[in-house]
PDB file of N, CA and C in Angstrom:
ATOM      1  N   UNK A   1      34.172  48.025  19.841  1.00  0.00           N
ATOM      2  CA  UNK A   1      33.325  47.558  18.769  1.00  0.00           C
ATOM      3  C   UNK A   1      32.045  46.933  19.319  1.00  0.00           C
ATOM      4  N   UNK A   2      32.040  46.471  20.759  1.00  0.00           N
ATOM      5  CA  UNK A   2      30.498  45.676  20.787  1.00  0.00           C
ATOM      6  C   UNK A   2      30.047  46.522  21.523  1.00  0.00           C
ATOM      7  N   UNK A   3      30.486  48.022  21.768  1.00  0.00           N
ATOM      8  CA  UNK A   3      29.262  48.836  22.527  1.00  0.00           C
ATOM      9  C   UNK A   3      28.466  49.313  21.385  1.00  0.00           C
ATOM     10  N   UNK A   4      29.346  49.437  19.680  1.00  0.00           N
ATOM     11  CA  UNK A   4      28.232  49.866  18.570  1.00  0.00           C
ATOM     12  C   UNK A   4      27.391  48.852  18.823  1.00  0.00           C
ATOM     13  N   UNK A   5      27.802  47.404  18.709  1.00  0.00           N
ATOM     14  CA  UNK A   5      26.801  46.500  18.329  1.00  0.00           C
ATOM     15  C   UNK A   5      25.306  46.195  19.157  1.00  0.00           C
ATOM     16  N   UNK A   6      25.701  46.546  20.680  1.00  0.00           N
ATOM     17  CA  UNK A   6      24.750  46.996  21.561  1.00  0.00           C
ATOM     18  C   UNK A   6      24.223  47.673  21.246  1.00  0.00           C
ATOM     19  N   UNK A   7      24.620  48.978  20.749  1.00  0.00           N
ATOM     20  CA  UNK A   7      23.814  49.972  20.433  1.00  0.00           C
ATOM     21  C   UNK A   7      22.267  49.382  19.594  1.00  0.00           C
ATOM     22  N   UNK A   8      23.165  48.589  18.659  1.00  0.00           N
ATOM     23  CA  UNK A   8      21.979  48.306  17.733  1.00  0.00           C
ATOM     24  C   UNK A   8      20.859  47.446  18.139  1.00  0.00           C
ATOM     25  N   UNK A   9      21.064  46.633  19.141  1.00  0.00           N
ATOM     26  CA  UNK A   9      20.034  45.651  20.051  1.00  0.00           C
ATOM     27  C   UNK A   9      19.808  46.553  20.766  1.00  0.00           C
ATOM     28  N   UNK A  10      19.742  48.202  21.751  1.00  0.00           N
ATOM     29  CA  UNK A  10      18.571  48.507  22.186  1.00  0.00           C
ATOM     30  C   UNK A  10      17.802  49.099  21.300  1.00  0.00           C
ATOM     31  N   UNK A  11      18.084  49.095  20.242  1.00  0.00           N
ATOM     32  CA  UNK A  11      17.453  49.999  19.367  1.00  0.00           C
ATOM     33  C   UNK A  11      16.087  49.029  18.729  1.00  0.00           C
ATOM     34  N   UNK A  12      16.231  47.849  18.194  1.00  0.00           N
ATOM     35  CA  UNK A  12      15.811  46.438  17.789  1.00  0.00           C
ATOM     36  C   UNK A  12      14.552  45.872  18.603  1.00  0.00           C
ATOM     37  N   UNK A  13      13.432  45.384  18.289  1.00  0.00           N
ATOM     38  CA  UNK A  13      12.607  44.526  19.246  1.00  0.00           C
ATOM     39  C   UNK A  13      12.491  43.299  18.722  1.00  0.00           C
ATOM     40  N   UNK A  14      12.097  42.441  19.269  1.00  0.00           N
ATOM     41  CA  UNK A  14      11.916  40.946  18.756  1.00  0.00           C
ATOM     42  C   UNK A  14      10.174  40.875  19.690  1.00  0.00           C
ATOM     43  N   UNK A  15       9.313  40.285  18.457  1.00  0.00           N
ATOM     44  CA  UNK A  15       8.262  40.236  18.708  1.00  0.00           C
ATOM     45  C   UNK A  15       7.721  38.447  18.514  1.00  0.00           C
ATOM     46  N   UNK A  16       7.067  38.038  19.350  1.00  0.00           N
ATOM     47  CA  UNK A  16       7.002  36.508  19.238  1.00  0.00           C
ATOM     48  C   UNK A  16       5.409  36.159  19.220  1.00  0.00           C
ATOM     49  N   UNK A  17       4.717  35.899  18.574  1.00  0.00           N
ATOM     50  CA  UNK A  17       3.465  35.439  17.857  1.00  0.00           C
ATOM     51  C   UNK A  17       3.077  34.507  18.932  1.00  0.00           C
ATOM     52  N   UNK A  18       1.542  34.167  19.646  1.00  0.00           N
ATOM     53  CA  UNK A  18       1.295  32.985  21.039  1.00  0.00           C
ATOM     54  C   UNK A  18       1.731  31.957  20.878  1.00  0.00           C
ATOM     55  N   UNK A  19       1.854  31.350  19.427  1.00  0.00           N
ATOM     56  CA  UNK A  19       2.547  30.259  19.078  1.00  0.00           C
ATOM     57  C   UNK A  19       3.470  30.076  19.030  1.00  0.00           C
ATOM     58  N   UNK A  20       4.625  30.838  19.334  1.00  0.00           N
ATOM     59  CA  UNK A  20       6.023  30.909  19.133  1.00  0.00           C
ATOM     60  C   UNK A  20       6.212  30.903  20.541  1.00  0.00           C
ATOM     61  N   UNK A  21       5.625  31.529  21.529  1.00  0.00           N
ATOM     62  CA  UNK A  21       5.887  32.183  22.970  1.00  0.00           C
ATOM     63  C   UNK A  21       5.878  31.262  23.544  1.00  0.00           C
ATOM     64  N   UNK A  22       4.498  29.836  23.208  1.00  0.00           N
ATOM     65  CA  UNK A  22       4.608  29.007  24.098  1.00  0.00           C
ATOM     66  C   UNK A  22       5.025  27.703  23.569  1.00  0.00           C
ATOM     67  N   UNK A  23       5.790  27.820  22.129  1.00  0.00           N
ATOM     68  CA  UNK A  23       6.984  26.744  21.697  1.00  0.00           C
ATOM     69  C   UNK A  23       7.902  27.044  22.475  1.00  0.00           C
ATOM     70  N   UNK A  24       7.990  27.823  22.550  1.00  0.00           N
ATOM     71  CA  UNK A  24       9.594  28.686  23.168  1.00  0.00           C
ATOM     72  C   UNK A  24       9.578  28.566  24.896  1.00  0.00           C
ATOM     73  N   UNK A  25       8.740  28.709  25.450  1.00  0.00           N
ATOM     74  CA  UNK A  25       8.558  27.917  26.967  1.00  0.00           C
ATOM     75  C   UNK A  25       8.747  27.118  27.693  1.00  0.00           C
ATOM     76  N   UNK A  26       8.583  26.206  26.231  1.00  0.00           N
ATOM     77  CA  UNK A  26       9.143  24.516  26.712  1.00  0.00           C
ATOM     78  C   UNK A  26      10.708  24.020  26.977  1.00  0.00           C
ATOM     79  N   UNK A  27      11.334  25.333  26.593  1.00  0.00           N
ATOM     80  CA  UNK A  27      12.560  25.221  27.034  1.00  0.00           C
ATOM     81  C   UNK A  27      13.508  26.332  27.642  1.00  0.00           C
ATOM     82  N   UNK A  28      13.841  25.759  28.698  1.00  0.00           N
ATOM     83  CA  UNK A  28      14.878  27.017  29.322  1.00  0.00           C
ATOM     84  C   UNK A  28      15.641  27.746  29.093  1.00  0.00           C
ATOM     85  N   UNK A  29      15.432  28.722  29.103  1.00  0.00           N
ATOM     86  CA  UNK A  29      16.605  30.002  28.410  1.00  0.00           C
ATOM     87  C   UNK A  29      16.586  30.040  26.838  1.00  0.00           C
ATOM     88  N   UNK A  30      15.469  29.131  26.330  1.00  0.00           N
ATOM     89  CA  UNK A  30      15.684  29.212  24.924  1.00  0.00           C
ATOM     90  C   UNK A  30      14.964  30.980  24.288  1.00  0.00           C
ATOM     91  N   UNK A  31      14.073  30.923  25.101  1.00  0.00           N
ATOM     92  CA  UNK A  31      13.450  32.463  24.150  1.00  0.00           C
ATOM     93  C   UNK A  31      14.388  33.683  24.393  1.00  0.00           C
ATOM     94  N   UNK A  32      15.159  33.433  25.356  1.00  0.00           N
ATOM     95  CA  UNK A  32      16.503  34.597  25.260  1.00  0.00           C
ATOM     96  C   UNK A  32      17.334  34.382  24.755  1.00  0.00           C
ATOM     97  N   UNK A  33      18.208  33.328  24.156  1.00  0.00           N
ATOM     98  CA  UNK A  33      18.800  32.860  23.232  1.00  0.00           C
ATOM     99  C   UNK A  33      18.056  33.037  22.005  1.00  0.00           C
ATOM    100  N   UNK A  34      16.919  32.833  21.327  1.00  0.00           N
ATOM    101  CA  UNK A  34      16.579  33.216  20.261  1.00  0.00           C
ATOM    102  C   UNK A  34      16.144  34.820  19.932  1.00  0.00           C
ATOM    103  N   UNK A  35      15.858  35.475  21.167  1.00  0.00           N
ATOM    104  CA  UNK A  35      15.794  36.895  20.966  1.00  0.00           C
ATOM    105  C   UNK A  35      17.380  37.623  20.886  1.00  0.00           C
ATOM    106  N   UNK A  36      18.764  36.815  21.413  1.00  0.00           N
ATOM    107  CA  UNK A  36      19.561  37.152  21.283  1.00  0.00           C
ATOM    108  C   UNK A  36      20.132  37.282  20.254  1.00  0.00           C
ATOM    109  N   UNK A  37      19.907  35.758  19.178  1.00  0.00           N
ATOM    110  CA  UNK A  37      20.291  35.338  18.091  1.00  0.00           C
ATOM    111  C   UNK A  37      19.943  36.759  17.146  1.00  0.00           C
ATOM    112  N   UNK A  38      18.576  36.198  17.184  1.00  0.00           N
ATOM    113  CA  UNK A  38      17.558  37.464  15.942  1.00  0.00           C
ATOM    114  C   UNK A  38      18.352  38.787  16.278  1.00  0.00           C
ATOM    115  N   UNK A  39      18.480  39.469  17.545  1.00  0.00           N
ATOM    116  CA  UNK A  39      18.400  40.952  17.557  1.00  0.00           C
ATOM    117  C   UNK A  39      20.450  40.742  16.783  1.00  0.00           C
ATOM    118  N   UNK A  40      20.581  40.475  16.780  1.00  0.00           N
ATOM    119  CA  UNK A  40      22.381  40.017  16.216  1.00  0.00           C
ATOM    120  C   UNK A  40      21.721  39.897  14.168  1.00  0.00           C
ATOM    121  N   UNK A  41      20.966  39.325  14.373  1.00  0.00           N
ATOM    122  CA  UNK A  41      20.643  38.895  12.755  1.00  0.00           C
ATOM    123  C   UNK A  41      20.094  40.237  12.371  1.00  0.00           C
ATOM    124  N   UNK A  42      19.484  41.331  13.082  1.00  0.00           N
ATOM    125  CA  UNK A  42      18.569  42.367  12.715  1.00  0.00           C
ATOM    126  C   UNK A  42      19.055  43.201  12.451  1.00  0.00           C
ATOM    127  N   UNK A  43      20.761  43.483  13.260  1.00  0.00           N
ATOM    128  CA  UNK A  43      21.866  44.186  13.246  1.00  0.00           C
ATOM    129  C   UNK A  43      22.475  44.152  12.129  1.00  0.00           C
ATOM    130  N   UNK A  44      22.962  42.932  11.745  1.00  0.00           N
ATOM    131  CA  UNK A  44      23.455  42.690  10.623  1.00  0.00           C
ATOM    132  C   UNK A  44      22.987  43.049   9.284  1.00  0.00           C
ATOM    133  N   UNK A  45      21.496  42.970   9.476  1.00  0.00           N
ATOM    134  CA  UNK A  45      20.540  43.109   8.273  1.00  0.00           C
ATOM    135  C   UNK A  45      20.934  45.015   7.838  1.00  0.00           C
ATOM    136  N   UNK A  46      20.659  45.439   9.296  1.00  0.00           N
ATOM    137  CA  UNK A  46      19.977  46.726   9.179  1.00  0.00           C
ATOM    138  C   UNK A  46      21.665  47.681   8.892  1.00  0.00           C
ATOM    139  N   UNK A  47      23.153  46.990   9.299  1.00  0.00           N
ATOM    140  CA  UNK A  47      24.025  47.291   8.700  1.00  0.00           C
ATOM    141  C   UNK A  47      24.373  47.071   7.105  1.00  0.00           C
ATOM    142  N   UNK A  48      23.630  45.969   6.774  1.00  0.00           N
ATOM    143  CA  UNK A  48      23.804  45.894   5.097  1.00  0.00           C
ATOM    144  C   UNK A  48      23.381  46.497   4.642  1.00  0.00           C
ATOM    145  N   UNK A  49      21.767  47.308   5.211  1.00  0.00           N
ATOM    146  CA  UNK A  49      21.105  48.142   4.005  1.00  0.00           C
ATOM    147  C   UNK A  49      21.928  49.401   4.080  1.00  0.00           C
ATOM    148  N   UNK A  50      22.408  50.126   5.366  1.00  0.00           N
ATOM    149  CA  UNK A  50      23.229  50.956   5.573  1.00  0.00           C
ATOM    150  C   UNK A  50      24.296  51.275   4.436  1.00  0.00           C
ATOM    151  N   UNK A  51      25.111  49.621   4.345  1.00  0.00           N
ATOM    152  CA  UNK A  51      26.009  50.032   3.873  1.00  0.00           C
ATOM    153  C   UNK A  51      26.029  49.904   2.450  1.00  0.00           C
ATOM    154  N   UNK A  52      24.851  49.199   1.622  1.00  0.00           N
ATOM    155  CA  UNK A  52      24.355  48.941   0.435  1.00  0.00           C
ATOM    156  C   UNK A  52      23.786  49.893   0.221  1.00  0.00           C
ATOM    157  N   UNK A  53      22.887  50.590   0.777  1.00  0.00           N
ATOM    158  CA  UNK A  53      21.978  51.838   0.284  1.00  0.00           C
ATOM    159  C   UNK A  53      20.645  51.714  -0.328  1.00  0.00           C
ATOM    160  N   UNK A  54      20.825  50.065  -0.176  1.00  0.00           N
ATOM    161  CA  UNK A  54      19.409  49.530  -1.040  1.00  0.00           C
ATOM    162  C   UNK A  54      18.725  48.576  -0.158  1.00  0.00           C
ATOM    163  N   UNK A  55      17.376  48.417  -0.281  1.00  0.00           N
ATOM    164  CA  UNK A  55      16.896  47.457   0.515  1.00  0.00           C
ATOM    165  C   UNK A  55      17.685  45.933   0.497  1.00  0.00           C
ATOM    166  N   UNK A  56      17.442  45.559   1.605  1.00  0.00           N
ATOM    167  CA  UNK A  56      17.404  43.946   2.152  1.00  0.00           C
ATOM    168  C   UNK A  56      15.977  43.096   1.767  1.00  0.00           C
ATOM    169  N   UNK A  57      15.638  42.134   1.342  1.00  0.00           N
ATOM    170  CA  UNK A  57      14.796  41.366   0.320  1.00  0.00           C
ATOM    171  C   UNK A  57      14.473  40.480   2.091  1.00  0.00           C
ATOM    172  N   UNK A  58      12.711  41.064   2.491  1.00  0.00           N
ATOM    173  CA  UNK A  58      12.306  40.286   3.214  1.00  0.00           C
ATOM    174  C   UNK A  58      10.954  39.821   3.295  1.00  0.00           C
ATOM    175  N   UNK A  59      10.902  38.779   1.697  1.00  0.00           N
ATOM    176  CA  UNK A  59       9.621  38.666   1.194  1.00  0.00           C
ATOM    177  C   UNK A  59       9.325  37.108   2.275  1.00  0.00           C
ATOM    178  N   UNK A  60      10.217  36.701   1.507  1.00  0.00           N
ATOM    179  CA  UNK A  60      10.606  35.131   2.460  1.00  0.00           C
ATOM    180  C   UNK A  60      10.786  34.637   3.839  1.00  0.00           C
ATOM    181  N   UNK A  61       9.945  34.058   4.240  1.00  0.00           N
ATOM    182  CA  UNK A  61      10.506  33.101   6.062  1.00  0.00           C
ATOM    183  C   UNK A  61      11.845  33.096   5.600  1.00  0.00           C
ATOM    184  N   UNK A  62      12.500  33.460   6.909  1.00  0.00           N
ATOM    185  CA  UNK A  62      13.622  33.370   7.097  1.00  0.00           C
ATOM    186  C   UNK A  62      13.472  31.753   8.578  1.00  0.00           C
ATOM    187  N   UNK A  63      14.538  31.307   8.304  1.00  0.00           N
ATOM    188  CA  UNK A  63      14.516  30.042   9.390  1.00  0.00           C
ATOM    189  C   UNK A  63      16.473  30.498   9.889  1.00  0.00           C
ATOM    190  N   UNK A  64      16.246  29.986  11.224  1.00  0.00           N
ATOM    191  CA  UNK A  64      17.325  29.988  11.961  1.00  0.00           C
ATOM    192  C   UNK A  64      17.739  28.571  13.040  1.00  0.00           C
ATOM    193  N   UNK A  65      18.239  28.469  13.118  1.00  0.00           N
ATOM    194  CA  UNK A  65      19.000  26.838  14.455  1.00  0.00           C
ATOM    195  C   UNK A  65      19.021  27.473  15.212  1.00  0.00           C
ATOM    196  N   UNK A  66      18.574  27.441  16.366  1.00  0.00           N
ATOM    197  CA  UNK A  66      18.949  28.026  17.844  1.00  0.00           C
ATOM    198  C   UNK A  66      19.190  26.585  18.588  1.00  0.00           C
ATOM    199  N   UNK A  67      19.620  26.542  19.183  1.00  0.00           N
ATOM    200  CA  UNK A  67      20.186  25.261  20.162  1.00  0.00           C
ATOM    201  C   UNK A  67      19.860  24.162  18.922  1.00  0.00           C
ATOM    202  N   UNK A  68      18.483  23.845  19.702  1.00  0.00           N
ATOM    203  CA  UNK A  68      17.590  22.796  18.969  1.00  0.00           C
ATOM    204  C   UNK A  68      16.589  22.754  18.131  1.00  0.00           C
ATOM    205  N   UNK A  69      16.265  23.915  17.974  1.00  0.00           N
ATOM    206  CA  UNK A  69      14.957  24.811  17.664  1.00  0.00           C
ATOM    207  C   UNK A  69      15.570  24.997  16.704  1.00  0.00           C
ATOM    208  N   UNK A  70      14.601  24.882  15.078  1.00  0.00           N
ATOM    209  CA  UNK A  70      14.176  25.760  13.756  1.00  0.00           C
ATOM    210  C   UNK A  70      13.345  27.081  14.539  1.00  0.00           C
ATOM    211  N   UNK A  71      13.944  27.947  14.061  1.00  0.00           N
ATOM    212  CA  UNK A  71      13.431  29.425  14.470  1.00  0.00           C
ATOM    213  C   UNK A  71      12.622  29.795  12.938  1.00  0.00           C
ATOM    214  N   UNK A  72      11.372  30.017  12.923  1.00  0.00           N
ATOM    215  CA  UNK A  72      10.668  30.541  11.706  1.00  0.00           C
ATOM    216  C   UNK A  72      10.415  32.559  12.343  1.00  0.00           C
ATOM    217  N   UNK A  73      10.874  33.481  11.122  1.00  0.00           N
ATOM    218  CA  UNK A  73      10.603  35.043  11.817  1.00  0.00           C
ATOM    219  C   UNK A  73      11.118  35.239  10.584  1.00  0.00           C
ATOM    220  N   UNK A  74      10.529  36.642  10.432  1.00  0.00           N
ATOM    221  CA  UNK A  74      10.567  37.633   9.584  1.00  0.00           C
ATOM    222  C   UNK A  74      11.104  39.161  10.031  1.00  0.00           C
ATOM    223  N   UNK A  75      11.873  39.903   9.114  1.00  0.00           N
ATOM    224  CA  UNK A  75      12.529  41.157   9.631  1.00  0.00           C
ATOM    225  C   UNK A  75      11.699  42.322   9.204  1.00  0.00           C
ATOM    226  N   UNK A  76      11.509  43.241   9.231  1.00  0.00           N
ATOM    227  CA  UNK A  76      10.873  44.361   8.953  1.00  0.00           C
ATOM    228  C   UNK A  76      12.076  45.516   9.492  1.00  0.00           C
ATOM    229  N   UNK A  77      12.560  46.010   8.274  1.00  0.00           N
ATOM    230  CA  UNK A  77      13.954  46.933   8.825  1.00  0.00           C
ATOM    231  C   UNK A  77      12.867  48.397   9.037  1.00  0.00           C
ATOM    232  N   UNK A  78      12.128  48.637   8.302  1.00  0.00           N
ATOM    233  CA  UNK A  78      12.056  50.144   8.472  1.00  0.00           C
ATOM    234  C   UNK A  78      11.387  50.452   9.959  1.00  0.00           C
ATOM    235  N   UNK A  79      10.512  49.220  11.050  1.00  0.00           N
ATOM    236  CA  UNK A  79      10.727  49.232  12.091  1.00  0.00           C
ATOM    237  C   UNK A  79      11.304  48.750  12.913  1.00  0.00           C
ATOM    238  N   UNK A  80      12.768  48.100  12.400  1.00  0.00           N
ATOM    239  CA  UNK A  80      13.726  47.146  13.211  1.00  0.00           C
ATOM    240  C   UNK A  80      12.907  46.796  14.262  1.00  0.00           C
ATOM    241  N   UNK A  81      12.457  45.532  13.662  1.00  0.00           N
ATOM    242  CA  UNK A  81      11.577  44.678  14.469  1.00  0.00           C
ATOM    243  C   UNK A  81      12.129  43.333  13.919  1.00  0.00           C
ATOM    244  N   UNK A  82      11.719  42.252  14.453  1.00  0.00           N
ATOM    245  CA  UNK A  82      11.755  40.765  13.596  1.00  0.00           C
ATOM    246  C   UNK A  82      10.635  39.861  14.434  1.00  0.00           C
ATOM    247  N   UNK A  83       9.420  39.431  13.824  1.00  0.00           N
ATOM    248  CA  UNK A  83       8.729  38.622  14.208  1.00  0.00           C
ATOM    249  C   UNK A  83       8.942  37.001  14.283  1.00  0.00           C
ATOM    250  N   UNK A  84       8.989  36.282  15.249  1.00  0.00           N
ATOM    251  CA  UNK A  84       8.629  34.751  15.331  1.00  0.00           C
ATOM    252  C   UNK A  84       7.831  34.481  15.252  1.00  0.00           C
ATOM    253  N   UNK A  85       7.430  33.734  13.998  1.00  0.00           N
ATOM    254  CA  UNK A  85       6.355  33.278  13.775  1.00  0.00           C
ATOM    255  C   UNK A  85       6.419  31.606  14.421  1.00  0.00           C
ATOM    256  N   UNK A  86       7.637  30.993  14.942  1.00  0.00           N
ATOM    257  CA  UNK A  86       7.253  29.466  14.667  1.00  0.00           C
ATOM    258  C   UNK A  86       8.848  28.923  15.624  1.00  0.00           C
ATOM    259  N   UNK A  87       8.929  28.037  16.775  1.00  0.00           N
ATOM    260  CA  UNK A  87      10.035  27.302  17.377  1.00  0.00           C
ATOM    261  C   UNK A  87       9.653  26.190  17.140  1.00  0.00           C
ATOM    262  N   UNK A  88      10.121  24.973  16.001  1.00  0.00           N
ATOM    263  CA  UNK A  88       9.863  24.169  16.029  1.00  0.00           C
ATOM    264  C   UNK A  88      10.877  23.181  16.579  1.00  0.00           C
ATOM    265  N   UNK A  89      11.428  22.141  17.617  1.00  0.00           N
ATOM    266  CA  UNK A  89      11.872  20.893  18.034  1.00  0.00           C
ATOM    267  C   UNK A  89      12.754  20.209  16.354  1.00  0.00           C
ATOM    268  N   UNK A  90      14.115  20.200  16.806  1.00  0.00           N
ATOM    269  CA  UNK A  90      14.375  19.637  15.500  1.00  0.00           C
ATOM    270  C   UNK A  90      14.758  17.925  16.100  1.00  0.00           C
ATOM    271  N   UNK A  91      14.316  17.095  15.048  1.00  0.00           N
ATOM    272  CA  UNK A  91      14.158  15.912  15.436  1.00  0.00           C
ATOM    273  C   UNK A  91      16.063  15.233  15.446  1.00  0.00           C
ATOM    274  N   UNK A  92      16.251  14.406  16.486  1.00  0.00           N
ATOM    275  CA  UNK A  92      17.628  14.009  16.343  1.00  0.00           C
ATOM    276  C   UNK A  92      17.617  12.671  15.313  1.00  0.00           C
ATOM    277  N   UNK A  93      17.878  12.635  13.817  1.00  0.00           N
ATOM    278  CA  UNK A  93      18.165  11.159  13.242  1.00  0.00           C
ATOM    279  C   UNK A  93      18.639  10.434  13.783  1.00  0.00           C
ATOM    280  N   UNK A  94      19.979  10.345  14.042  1.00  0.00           N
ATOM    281  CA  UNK A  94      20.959   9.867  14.674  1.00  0.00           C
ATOM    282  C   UNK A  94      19.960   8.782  16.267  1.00  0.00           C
ATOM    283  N   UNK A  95      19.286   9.254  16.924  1.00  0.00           N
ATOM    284  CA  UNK A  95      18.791   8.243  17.897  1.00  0.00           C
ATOM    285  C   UNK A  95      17.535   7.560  17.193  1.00  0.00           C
ATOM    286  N   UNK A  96      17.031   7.629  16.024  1.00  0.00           N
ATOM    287  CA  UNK A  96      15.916   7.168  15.175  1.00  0.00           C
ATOM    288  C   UNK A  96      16.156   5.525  15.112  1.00  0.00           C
ATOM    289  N   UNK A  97      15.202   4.468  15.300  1.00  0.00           N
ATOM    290  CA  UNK A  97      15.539   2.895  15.163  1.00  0.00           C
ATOM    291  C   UNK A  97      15.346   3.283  13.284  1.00  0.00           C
TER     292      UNK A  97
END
């Protein structure tokens, strides 16, 4: 079952906007972890329309958690692509005075 799912990540690109590339810098191993995440989310997407027969609704930012990171990106199935538009730092409450 995860050589289909491979299949579908070489098939997939993840494209990251200068602003995303060099949010994503500031931390180690994070932009392969979020290209990992997405190309898994793109899979999923691009199996629903498959198996629905009808489009997937990708008018809306989509946001994702990666470690620490709000992930802001958008999917585009008919070129299984997904753009990052945005890694933003999520703030910890919990250590806040």
């Amino acid at each position: 079952m995860t050589g289909g799912t491979h299949a579908l990540r070489t098939l997939g690109e993840v494209r990251f906007t200068v602003d995303a590339y060099v949010q994503l810098r500031r931390s180690v191993g994070l932009r392969t972890r979020v290209r990992q995440a997405l190309l898994d989310v793109l899979g999923a997407a691009m199996e629903l329309r498959k198996l629905s027969g009808g489009e997937v609704g990708k008018d809306a930012p989509l946001v994702l958690k990666v470690d620490t990171h709000l992930v802001t990106y958008s999917i585009d199935l008919d070129s299984e692509s997904v753009t990052v538009w945005s890694a933003e730092p999520v703030r910890d409450a919990r250590g806040a005075a």
